[in-house]
Protein backbone atom coordinates (compact mmCIF):
# COMPACT_ATOMS: atom_id res chain seq x y z
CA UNK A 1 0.00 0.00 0.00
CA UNK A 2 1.57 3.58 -0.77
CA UNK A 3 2.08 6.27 1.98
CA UNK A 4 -0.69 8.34 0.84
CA UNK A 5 -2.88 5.45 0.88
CA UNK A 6 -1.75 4.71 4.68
CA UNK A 7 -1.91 8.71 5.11
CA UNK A 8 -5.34 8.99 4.17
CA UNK A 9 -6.71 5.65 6.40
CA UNK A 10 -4.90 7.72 8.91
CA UNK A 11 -6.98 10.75 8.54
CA UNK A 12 -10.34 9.14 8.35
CA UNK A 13 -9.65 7.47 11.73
CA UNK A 14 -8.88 11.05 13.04
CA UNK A 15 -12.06 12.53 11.61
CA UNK A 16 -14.29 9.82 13.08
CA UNK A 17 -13.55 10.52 16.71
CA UNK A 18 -16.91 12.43 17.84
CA UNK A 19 -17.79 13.80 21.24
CA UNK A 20 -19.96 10.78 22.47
CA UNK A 21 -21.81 9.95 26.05
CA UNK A 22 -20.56 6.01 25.33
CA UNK A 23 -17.33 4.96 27.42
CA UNK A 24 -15.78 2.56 24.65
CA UNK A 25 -12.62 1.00 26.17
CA UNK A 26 -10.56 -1.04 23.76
CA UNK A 27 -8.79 -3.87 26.07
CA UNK A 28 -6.21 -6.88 25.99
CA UNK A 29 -4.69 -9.17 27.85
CA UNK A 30 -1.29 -11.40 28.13
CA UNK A 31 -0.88 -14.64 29.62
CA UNK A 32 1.74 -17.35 30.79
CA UNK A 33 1.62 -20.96 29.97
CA UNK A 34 0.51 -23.02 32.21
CA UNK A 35 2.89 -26.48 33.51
CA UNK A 36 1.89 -30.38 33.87
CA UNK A 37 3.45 -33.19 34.64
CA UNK A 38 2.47 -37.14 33.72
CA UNK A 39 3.52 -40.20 35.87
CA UNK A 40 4.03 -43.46 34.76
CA UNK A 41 3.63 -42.26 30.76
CA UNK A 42 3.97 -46.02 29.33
CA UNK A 43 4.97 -47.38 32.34
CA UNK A 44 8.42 -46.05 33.07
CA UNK A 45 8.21 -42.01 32.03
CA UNK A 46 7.23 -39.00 33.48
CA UNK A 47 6.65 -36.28 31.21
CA UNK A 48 6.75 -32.64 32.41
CA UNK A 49 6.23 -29.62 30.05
CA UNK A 50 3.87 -26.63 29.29
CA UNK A 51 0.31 -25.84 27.71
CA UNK A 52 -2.34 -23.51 27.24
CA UNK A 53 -5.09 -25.88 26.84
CA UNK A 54 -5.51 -29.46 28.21
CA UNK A 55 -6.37 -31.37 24.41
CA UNK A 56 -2.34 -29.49 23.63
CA UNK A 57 -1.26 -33.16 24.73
CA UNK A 58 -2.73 -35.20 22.22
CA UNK A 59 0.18 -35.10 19.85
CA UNK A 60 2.26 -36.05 22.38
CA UNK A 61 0.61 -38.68 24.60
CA UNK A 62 -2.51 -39.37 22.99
CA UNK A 63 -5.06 -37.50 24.98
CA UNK A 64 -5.77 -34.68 26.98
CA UNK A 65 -4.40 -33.75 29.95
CA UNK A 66 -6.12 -34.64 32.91
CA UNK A 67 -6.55 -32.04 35.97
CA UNK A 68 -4.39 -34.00 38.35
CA UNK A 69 -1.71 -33.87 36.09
CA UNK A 70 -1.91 -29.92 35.93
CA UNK A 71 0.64 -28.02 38.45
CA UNK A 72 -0.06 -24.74 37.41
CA UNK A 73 -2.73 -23.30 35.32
CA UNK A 74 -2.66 -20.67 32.41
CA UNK A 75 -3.09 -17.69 34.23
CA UNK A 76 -3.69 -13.51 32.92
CA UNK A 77 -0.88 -12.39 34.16
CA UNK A 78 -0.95 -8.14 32.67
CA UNK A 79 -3.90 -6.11 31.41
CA UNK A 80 -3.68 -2.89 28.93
CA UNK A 81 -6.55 -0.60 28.62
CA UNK A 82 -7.42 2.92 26.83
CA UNK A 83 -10.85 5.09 26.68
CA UNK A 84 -11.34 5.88 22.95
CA UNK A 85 -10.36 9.07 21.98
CA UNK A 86 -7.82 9.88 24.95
CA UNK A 87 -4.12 9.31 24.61
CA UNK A 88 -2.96 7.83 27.70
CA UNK A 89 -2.75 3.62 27.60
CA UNK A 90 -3.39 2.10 31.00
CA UNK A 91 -1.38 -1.10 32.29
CA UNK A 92 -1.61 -3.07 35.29
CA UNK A 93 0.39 -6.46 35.85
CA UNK A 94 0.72 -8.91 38.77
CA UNK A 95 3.76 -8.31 39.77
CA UNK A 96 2.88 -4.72 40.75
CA UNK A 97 1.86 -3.32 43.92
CA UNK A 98 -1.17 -4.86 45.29
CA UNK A 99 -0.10 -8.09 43.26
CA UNK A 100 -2.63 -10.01 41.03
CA UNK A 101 -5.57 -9.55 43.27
CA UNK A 102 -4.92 -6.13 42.73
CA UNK A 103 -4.52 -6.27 39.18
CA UNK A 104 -7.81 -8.44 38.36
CA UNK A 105 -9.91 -5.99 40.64
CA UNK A 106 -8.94 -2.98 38.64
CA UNK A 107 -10.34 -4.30 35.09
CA UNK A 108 -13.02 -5.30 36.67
CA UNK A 109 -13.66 -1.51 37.64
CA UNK A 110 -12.97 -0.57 33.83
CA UNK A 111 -15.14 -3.35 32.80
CA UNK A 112 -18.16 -2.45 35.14
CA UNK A 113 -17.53 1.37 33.76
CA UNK A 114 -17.67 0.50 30.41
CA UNK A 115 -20.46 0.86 27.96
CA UNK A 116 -18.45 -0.84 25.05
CA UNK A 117 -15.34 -2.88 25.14
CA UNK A 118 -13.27 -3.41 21.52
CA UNK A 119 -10.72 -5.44 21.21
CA UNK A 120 -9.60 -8.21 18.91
CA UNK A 121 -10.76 -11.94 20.03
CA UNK A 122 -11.85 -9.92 23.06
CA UNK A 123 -15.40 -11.77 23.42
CA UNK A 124 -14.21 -15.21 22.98
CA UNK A 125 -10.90 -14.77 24.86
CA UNK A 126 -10.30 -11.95 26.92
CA UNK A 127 -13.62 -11.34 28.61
CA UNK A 128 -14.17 -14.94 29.04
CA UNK A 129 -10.49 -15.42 30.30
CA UNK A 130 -11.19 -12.62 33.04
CA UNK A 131 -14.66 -13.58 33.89
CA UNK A 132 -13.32 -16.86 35.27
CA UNK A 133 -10.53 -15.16 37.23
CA UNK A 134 -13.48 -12.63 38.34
CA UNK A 135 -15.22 -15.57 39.62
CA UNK A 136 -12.67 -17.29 41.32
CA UNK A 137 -11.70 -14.27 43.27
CA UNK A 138 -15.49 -14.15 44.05
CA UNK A 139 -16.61 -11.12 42.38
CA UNK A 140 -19.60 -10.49 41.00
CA UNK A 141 -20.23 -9.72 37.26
CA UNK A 142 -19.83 -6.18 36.45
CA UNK A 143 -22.50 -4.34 35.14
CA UNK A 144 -23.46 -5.39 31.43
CA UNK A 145 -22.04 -4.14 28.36
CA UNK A 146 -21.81 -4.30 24.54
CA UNK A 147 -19.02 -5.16 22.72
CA UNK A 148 -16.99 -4.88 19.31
CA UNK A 149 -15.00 -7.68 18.37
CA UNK A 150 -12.70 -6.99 15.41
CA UNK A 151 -11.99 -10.76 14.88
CA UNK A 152 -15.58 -11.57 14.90
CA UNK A 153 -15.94 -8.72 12.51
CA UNK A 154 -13.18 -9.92 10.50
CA UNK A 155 -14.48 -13.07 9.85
CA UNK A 156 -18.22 -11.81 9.11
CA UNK A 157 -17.71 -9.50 6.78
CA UNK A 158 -14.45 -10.03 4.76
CA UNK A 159 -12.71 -12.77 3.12
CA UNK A 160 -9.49 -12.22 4.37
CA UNK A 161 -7.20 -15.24 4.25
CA UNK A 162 -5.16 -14.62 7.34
CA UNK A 163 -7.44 -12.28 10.38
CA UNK A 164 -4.70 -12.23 13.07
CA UNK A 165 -4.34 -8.58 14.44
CA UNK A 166 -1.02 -8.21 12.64
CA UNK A 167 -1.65 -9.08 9.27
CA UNK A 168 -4.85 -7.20 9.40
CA UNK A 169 -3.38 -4.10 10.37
CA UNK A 170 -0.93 -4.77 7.57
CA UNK A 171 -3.18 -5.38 5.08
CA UNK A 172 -5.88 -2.38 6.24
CA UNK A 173 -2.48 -0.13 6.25
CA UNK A 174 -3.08 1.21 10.08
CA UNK A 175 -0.51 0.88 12.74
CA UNK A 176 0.19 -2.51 14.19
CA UNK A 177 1.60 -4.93 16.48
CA UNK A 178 4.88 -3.67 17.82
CA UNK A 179 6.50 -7.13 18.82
CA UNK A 180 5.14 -10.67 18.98
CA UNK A 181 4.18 -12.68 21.97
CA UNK A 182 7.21 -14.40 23.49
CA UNK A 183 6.31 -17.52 26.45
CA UNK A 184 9.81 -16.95 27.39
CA UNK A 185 9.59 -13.55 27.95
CA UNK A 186 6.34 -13.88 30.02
CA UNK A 187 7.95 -16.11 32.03
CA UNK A 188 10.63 -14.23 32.38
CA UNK A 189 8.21 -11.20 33.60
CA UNK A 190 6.57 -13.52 36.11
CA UNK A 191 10.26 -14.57 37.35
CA UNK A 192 11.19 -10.73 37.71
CA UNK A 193 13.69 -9.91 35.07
CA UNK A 194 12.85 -6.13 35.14
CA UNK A 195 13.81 -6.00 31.08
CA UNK A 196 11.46 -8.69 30.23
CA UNK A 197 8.32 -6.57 32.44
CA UNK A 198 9.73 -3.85 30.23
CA UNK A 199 9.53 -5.62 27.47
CA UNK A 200 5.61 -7.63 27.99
CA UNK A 201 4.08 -4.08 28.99
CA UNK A 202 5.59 -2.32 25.71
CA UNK A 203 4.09 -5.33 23.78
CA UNK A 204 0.59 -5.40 25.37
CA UNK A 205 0.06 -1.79 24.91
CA UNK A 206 1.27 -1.95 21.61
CA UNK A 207 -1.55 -4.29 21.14
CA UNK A 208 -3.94 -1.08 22.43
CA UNK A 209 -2.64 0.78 19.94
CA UNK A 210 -3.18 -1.40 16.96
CA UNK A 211 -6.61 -3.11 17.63
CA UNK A 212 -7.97 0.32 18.08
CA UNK A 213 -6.34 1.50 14.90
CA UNK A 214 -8.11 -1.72 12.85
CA UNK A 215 -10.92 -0.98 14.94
CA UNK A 216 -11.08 2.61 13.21
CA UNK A 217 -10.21 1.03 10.04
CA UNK A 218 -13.66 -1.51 10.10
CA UNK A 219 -15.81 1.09 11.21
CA UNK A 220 -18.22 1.71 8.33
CA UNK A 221 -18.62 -2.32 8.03
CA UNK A 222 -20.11 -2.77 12.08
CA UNK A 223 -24.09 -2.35 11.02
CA UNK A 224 -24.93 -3.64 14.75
CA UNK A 225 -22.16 -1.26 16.53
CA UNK A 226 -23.85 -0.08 19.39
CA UNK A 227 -25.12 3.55 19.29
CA UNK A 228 -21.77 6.15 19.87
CA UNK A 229 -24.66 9.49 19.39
CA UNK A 230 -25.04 11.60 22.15
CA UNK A 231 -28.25 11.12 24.17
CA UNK A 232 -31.38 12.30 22.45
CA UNK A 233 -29.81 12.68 18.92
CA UNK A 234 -32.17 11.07 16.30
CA UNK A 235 -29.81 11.51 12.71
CA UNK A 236 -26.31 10.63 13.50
CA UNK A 237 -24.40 7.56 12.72
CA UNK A 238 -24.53 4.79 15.18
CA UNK A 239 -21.05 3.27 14.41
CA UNK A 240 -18.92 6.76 14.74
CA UNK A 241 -21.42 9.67 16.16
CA UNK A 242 -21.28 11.48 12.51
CA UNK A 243 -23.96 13.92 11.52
CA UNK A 244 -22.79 14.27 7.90
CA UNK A 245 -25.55 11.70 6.80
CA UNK A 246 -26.48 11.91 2.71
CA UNK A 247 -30.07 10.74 1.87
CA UNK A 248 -29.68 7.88 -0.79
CA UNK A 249 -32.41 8.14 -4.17
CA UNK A 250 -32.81 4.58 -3.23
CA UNK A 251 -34.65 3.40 -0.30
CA UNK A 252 -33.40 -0.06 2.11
CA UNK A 253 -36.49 -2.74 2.09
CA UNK A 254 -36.83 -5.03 4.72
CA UNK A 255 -39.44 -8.14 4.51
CA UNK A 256 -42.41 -5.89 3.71
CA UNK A 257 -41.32 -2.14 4.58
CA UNK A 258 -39.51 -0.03 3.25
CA UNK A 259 -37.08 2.56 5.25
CA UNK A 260 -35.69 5.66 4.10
CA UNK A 261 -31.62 4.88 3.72
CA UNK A 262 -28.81 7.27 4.34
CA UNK A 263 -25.07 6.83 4.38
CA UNK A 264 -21.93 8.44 6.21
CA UNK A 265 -19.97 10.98 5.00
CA UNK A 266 -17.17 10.19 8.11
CA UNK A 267 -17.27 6.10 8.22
CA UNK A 268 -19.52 5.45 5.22
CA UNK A 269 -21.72 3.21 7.42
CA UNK A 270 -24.89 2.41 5.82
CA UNK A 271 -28.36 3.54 7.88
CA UNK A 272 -31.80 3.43 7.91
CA UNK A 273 -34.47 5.84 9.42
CA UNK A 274 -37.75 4.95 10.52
CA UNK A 275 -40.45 2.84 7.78
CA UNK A 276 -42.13 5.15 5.53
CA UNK A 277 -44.27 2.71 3.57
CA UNK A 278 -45.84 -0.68 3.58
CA UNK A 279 -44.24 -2.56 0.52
CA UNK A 280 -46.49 -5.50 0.74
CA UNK A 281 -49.37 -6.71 1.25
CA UNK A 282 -48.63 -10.15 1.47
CA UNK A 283 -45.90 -12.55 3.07
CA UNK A 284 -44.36 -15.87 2.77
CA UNK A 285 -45.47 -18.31 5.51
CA UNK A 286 -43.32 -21.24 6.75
């Protein structure tokens, strides 16, 4: 892609940024491996090594890994956060003060503040990931929220043949992933090799910065983003707060009405307003 190209993504995710009553965090997480060990593999053997899920075994000795055989579990081990729209990347780790209790007790906070999280594989992994640490610590579920999932988004609306965060952002010609994930350095972090903490919180903010950049990048192909207006507005695009909206000649027909359809000038999100006419009659029955 040439720089102008990559100037001009730039620019539309600058002009999309509206004042908005919506707190939209955009969150991620880093983890460590967890350890097992098996006795008596095939009689004689005891096999010790690492894993992030208990089927990661089967290659190896033909089945997953029972509980008993776990000696430590995966754990979340450091947390980066960011409100849309301000500049300032948050980061909290276990190893800091308070330790992970700490740590786990302040996302929850963000969480239960937020109105929208965005991340990438944050619904499937990252909320669900922190949920069950939430629960084990015997918190309660924060208060409900909506979310954007660029990976879900991804894979729903494009044909892309690789939807990792990093080739994404390459591909959509935004800013991405700074470094790649490194067990060794995790562990490391967890051990308390002050270059490797150094090193994991550069990363996982990184991450901040790139999955809101593709997050910028999709918006315009989100039709069920949650509403980013301010309260009370009626025309304004519910995927990036724009008023610039164009009336199309053409009007968007559900089953059997038809709605007046507009797009953005900012995101060039697709909307409709409210029915204006009955286009049938009649309708299919199952």
């Amino acid at each position: 892609m040439s720089l102008a190209a990559v100037v001009a993504r730039h620019e539309v995710a600058r002009r999309i940024v509206k004042p908005n009553t919506a707190n939209v965090v955009v969150l991620d997480i880093e983890r460590v491996q967890g350890r097992f060990r098996v006795e008596n593999y095939r009689g004689h053997m005891t096999l010790e090594g690492k894993f992030w899920d208990l089927s990661d075994t089967k290659n190896i000795i033909g089945r997953r890994l029972r509980p008993d055989e776990v000696v430590s579990w995966p754990r979340t081990i450091c947390v980066a956060w960011r409100r849309y729209g301000r500049k300032r990347v948050h980061f909290a780790a276990e190893w800091a003060e308070g330790g992970r209790e700490a740590m786990l007790r302040k996302v929850w906070e963000v969480c239960d503040e937020a109105d929208i999280l965005v991340g990438h594989n944050v619904a499937s992994f990252d909320l669900k990931k922190l949920k069950a640490d939430w629960a084990m610590m015997g918190l309660k579920a924060p208060r409900p929220y909506k979310f954007v999932d660029t990976l879900t988004v991804a894979r729903r609306e494009f044909g892309f043949e690789s939807n990792t965060l990093a080739s994404l952002c390459e591909r959509m010609g935004v800013p991405g992933k700074v470094d790649k994930y490194d067990p060794i350095c995790a562990e490391a972090a967890v051990a308390g090799d002050f270059e490797a903490r150094k090193r994991l919180r550069i990363y996982n903010q990184g991450d901040i910065e790139a999955s809101e950049a593709l997050y910028d990048a999709f918006r315009g192909w989100i039709p069920a983003h949650p509403f980013m207006g301010l309260h009370g507005e009626e025309k304004v695009c519910n995927q990036c707060a724009g008023h610039e909206l164009t009336l199309l000649p053409t009007k968007y027909r559900a089953v059997v009405l038809d709605y007046p359809l507009y797009r953005c000038d900012d995101c060039g999100a697709h909307l409709k307003g409210q029915w204006v006419a009955r286009a049938a009659k009649f309708a299919g029955v199952r």
